[in-house]
N, C-alpha and C. Protein backbone atom coordinates (compact mmCIF):
# COMPACT_ATOMS: atom_id res chain seq x y z
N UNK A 1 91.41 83.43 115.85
CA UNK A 1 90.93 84.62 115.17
C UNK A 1 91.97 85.05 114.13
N UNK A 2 91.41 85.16 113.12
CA UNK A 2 92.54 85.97 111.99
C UNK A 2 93.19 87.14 112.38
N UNK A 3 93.77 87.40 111.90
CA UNK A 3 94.71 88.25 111.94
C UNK A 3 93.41 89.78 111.55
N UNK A 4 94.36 90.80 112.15
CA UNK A 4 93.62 91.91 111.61
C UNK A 4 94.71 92.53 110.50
N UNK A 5 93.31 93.33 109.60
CA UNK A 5 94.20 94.03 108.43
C UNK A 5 93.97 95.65 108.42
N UNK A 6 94.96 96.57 108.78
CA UNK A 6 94.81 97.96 108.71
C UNK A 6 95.25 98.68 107.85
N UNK A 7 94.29 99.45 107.10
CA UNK A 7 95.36 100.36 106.36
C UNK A 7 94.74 101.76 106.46
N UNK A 8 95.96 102.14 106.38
CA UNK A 8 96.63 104.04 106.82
C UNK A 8 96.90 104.52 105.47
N UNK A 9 95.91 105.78 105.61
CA UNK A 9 95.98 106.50 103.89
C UNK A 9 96.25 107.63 105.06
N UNK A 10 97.68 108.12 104.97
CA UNK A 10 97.75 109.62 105.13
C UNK A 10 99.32 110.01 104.20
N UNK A 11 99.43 111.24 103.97
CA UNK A 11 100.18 111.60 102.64
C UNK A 11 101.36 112.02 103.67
N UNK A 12 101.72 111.77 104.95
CA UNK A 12 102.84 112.37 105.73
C UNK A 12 103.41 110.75 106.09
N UNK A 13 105.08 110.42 105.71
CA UNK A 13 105.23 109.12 105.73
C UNK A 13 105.86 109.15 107.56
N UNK A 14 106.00 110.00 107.84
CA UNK A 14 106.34 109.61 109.27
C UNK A 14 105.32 109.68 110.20
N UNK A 15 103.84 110.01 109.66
CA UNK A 15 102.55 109.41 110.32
C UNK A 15 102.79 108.13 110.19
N UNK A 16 102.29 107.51 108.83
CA UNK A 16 102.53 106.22 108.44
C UNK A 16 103.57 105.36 109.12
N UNK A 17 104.84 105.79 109.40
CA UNK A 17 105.89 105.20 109.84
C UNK A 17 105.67 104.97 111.96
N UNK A 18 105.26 105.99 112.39
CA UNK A 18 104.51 106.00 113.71
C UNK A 18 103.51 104.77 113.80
N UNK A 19 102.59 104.88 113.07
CA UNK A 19 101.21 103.94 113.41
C UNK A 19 101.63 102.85 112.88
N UNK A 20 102.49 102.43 112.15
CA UNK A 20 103.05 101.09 111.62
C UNK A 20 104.35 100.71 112.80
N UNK A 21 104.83 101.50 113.22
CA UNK A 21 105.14 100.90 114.56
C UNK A 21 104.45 100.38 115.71
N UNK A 22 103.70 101.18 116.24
CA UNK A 22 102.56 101.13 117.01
C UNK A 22 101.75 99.93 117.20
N UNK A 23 101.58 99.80 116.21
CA UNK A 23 100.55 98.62 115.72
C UNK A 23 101.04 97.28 115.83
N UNK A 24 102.53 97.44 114.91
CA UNK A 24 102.90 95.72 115.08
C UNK A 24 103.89 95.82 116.10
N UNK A 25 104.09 96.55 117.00
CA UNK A 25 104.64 96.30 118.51
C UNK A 25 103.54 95.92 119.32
N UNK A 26 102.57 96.55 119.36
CA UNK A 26 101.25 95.94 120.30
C UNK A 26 100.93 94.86 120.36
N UNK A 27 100.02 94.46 119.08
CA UNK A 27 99.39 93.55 118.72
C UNK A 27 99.91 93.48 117.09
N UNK A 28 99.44 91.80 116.47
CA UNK A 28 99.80 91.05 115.15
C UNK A 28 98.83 91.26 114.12
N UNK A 29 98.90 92.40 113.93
CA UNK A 29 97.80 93.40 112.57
C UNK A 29 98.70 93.43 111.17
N UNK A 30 98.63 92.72 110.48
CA UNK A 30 99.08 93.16 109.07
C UNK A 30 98.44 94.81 108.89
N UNK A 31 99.68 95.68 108.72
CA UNK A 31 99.58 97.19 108.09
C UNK A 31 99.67 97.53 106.75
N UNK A 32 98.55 98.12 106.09
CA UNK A 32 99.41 98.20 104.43
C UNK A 32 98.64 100.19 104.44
N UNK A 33 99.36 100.40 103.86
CA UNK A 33 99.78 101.54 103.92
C UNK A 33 99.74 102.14 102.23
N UNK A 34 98.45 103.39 102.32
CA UNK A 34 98.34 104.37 100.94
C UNK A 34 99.12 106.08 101.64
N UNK A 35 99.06 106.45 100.54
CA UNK A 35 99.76 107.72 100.28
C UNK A 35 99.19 109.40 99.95
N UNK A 36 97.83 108.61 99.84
CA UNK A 36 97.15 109.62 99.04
C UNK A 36 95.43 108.65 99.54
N UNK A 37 94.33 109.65 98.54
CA UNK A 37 93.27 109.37 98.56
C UNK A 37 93.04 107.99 97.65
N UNK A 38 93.67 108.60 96.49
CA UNK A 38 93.35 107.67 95.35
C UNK A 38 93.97 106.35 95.55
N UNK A 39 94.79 106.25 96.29
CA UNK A 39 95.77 104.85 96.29
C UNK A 39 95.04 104.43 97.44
N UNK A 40 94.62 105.14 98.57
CA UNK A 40 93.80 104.46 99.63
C UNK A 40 92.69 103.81 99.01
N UNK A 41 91.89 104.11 97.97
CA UNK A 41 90.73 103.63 97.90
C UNK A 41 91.35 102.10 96.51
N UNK A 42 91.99 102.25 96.31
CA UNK A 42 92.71 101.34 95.06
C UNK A 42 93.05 100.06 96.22
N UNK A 43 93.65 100.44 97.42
CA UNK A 43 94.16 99.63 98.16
C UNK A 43 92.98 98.75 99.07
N UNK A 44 92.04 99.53 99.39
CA UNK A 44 90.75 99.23 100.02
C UNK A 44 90.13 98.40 99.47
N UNK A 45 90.28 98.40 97.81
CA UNK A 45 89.09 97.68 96.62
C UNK A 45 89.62 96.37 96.55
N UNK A 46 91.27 96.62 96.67
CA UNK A 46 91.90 95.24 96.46
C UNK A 46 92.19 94.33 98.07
N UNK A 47 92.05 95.43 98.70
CA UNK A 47 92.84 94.00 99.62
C UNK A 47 91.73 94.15 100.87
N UNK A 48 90.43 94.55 100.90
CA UNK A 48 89.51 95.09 102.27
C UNK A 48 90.03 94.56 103.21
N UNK A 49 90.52 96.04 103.66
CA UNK A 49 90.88 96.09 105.05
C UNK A 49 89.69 95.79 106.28
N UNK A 50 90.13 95.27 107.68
CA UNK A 50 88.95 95.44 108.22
C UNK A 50 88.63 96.97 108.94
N UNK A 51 89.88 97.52 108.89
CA UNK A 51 89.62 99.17 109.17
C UNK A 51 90.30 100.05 108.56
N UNK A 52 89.86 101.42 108.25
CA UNK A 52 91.12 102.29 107.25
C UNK A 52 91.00 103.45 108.45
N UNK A 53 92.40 104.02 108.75
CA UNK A 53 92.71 105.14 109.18
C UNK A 53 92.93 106.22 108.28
N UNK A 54 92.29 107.15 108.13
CA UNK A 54 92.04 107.99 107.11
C UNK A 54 92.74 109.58 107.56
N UNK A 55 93.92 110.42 107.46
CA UNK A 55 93.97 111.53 107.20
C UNK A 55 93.20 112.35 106.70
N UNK A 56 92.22 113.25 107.58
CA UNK A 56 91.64 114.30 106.79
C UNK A 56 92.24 115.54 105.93
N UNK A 57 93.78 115.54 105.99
CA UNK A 57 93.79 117.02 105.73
C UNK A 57 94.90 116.18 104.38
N UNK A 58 94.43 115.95 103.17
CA UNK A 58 96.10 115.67 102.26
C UNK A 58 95.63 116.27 100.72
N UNK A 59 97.13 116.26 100.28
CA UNK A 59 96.42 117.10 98.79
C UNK A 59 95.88 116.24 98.00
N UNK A 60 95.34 116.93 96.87
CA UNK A 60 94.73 116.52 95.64
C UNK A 60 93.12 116.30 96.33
N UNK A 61 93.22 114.68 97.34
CA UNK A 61 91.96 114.11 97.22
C UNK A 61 91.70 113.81 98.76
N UNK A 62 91.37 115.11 99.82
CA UNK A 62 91.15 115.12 100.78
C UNK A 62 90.25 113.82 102.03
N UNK A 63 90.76 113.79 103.33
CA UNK A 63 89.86 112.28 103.91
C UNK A 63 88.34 112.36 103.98
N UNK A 64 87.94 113.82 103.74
CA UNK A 64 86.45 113.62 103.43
C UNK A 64 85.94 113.32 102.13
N UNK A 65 86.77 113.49 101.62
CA UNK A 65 86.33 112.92 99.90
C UNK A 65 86.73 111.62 99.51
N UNK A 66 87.65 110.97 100.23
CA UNK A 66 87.86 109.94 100.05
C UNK A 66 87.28 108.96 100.59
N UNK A 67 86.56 109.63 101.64
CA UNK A 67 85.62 108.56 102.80
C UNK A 67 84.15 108.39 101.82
N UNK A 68 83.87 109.51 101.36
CA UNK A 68 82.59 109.77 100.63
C UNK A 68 82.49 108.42 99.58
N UNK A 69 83.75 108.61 98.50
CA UNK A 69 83.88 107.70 97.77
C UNK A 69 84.14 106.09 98.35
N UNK A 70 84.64 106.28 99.39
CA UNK A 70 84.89 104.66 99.95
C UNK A 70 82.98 104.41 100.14
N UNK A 71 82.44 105.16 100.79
CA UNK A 71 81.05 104.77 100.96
C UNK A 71 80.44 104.60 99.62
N UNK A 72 80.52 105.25 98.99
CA UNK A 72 79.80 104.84 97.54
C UNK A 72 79.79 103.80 96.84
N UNK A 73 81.03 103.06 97.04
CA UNK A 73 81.55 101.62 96.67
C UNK A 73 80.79 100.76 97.58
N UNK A 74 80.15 98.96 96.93
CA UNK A 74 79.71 98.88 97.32
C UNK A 74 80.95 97.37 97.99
N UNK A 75 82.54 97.84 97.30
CA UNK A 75 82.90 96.96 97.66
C UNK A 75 83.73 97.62 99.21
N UNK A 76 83.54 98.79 99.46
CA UNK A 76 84.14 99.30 100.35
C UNK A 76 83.36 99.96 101.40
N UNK A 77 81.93 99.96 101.19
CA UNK A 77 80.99 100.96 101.99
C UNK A 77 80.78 100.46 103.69
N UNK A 78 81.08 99.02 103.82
CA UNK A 78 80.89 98.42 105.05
C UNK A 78 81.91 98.49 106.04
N UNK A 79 83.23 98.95 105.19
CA UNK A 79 84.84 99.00 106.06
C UNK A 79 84.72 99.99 106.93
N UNK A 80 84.89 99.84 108.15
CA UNK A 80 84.91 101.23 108.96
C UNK A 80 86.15 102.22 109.14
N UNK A 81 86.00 103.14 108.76
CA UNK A 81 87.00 103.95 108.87
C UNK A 81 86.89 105.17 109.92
N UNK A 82 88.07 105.11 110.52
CA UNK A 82 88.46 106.15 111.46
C UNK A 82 89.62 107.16 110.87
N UNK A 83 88.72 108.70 111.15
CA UNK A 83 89.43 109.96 110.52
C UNK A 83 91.03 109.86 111.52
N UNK A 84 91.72 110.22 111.28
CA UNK A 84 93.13 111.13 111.90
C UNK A 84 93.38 112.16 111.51
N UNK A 85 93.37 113.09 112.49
CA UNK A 85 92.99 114.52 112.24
C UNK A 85 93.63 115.66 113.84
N UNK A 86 94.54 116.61 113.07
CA UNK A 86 94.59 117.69 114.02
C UNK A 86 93.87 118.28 114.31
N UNK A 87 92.63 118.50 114.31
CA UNK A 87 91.50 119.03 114.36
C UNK A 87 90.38 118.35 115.45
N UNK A 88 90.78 119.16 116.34
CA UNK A 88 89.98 118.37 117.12
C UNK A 88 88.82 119.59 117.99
N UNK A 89 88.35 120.25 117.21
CA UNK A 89 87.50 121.18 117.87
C UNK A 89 85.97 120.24 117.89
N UNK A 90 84.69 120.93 118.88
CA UNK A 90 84.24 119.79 118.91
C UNK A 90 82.79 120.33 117.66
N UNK A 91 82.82 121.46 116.66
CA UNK A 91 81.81 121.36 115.68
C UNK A 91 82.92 120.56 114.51
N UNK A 92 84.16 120.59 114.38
CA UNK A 92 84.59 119.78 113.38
C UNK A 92 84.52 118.14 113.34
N UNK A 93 84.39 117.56 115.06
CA UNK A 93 84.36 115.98 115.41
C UNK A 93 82.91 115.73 115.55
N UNK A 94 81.77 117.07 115.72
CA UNK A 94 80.66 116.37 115.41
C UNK A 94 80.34 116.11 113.39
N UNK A 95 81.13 117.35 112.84
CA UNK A 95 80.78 117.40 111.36
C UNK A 95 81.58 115.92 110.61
N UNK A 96 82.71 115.13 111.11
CA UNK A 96 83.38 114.28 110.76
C UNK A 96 81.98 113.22 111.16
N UNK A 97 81.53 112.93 112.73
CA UNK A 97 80.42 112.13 113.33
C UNK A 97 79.01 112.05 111.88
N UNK A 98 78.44 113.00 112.01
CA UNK A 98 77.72 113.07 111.34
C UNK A 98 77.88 112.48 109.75
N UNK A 99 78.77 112.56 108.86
CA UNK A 99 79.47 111.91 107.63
C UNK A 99 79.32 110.30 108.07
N UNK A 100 79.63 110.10 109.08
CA UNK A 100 79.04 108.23 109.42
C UNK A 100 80.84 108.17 109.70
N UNK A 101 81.66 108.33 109.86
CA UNK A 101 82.93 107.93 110.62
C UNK A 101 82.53 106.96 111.75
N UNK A 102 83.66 105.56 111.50
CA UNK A 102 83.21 104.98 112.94
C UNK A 102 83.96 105.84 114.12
N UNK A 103 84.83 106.53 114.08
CA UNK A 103 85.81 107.49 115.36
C UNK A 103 86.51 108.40 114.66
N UNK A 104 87.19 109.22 115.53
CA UNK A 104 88.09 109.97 115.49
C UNK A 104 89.17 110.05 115.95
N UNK A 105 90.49 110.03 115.94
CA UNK A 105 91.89 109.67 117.02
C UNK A 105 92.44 111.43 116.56
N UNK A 106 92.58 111.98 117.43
CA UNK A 106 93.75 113.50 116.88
C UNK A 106 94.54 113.30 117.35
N UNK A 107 95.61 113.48 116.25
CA UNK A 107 97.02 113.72 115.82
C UNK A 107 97.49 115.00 117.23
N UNK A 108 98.54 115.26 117.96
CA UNK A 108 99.43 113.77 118.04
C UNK A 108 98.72 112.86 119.10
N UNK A 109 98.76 111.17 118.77
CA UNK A 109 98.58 110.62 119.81
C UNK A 109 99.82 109.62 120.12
N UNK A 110 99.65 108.81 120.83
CA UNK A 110 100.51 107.53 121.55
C UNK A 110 100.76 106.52 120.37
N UNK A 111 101.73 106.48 119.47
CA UNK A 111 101.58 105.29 119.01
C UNK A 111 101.38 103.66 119.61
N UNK A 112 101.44 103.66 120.75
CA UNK A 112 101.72 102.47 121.23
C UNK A 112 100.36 102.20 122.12
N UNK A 113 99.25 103.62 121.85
CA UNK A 113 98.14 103.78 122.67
C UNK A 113 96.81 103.13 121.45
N UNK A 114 97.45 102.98 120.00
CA UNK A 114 96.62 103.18 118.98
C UNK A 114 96.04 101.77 119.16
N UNK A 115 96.68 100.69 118.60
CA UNK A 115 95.92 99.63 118.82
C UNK A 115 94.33 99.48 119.49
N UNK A 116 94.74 100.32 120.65
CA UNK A 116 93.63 99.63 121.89
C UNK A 116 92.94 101.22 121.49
N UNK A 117 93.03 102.03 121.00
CA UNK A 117 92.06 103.23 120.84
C UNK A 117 90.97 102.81 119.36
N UNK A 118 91.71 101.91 118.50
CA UNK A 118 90.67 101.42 117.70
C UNK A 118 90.08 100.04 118.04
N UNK A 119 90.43 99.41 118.63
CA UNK A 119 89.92 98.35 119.13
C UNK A 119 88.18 98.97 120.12
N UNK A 120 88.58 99.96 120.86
CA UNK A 120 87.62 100.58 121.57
C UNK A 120 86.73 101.08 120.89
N UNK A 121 87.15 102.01 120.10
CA UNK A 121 86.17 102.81 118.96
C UNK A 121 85.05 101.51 118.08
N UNK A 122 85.99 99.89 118.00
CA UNK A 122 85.60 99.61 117.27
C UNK A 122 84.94 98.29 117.87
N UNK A 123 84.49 98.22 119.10
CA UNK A 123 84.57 97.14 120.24
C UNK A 123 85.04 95.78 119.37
N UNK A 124 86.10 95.51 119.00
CA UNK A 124 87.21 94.60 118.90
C UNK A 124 87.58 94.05 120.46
């Protein structure tokens, strides 16, 4: 089986720096890693990931607007993406559900729990 490819668009680098541990201590996932909305979806176009972890809350170009636009693309609309989000009340995880999110993980979790929480979300 190939390798898996993840990438993490959140604008806080010691999120980024967490789940990029996490990940290649677990299991052998190439991580590539945006900063923002706009570089997530630049990064998505060029290199399709097979999943994007998406920050809902960052400036300029928020994870619901960036998810919107990843769906609109028709080179990005099939990638499943899972929100990361402090927000875990349950009309905000049905309003994320409803948008077509494949999951939700809230911030803080286990880095070393992540692997196998998208693998689940994503029956991998």
């Amino acid at each position: 089986m190939p390798t898996k490819k993840i990438l993490i668009v959140d604008d806080e680098e010691c999120i980024q720096t967490v789940v990029q541990f996490g990940v290649q201590m677990v299991v052998d996932w190439k991580v590539l890693i945006a900063s923002s909305g706009h570089q997530g979806i630049e990064t998505a176009c060029a290199e399709k990931p097979d999943v994007i972890l998406l920050d809902v809350m960052m400036p300029d170009m928020n994870g619901i607007d960036t998810f919107k636009a990843l769906q609109a693309d028709p080179q990005t609309a099939q990638i499943p993406v899972i929100f990361l989000t402090a927000k875990a009340q349950t009309s905000e995880r049905r309003q994320f559900n409803d948008l077509g999110v494949s999951g939700v993980i809230t911030k803080p979790f286990n880095s070393l729990d992540l692997p196998d929480l998208i693998a689940k979300i994503l029956d991998w």
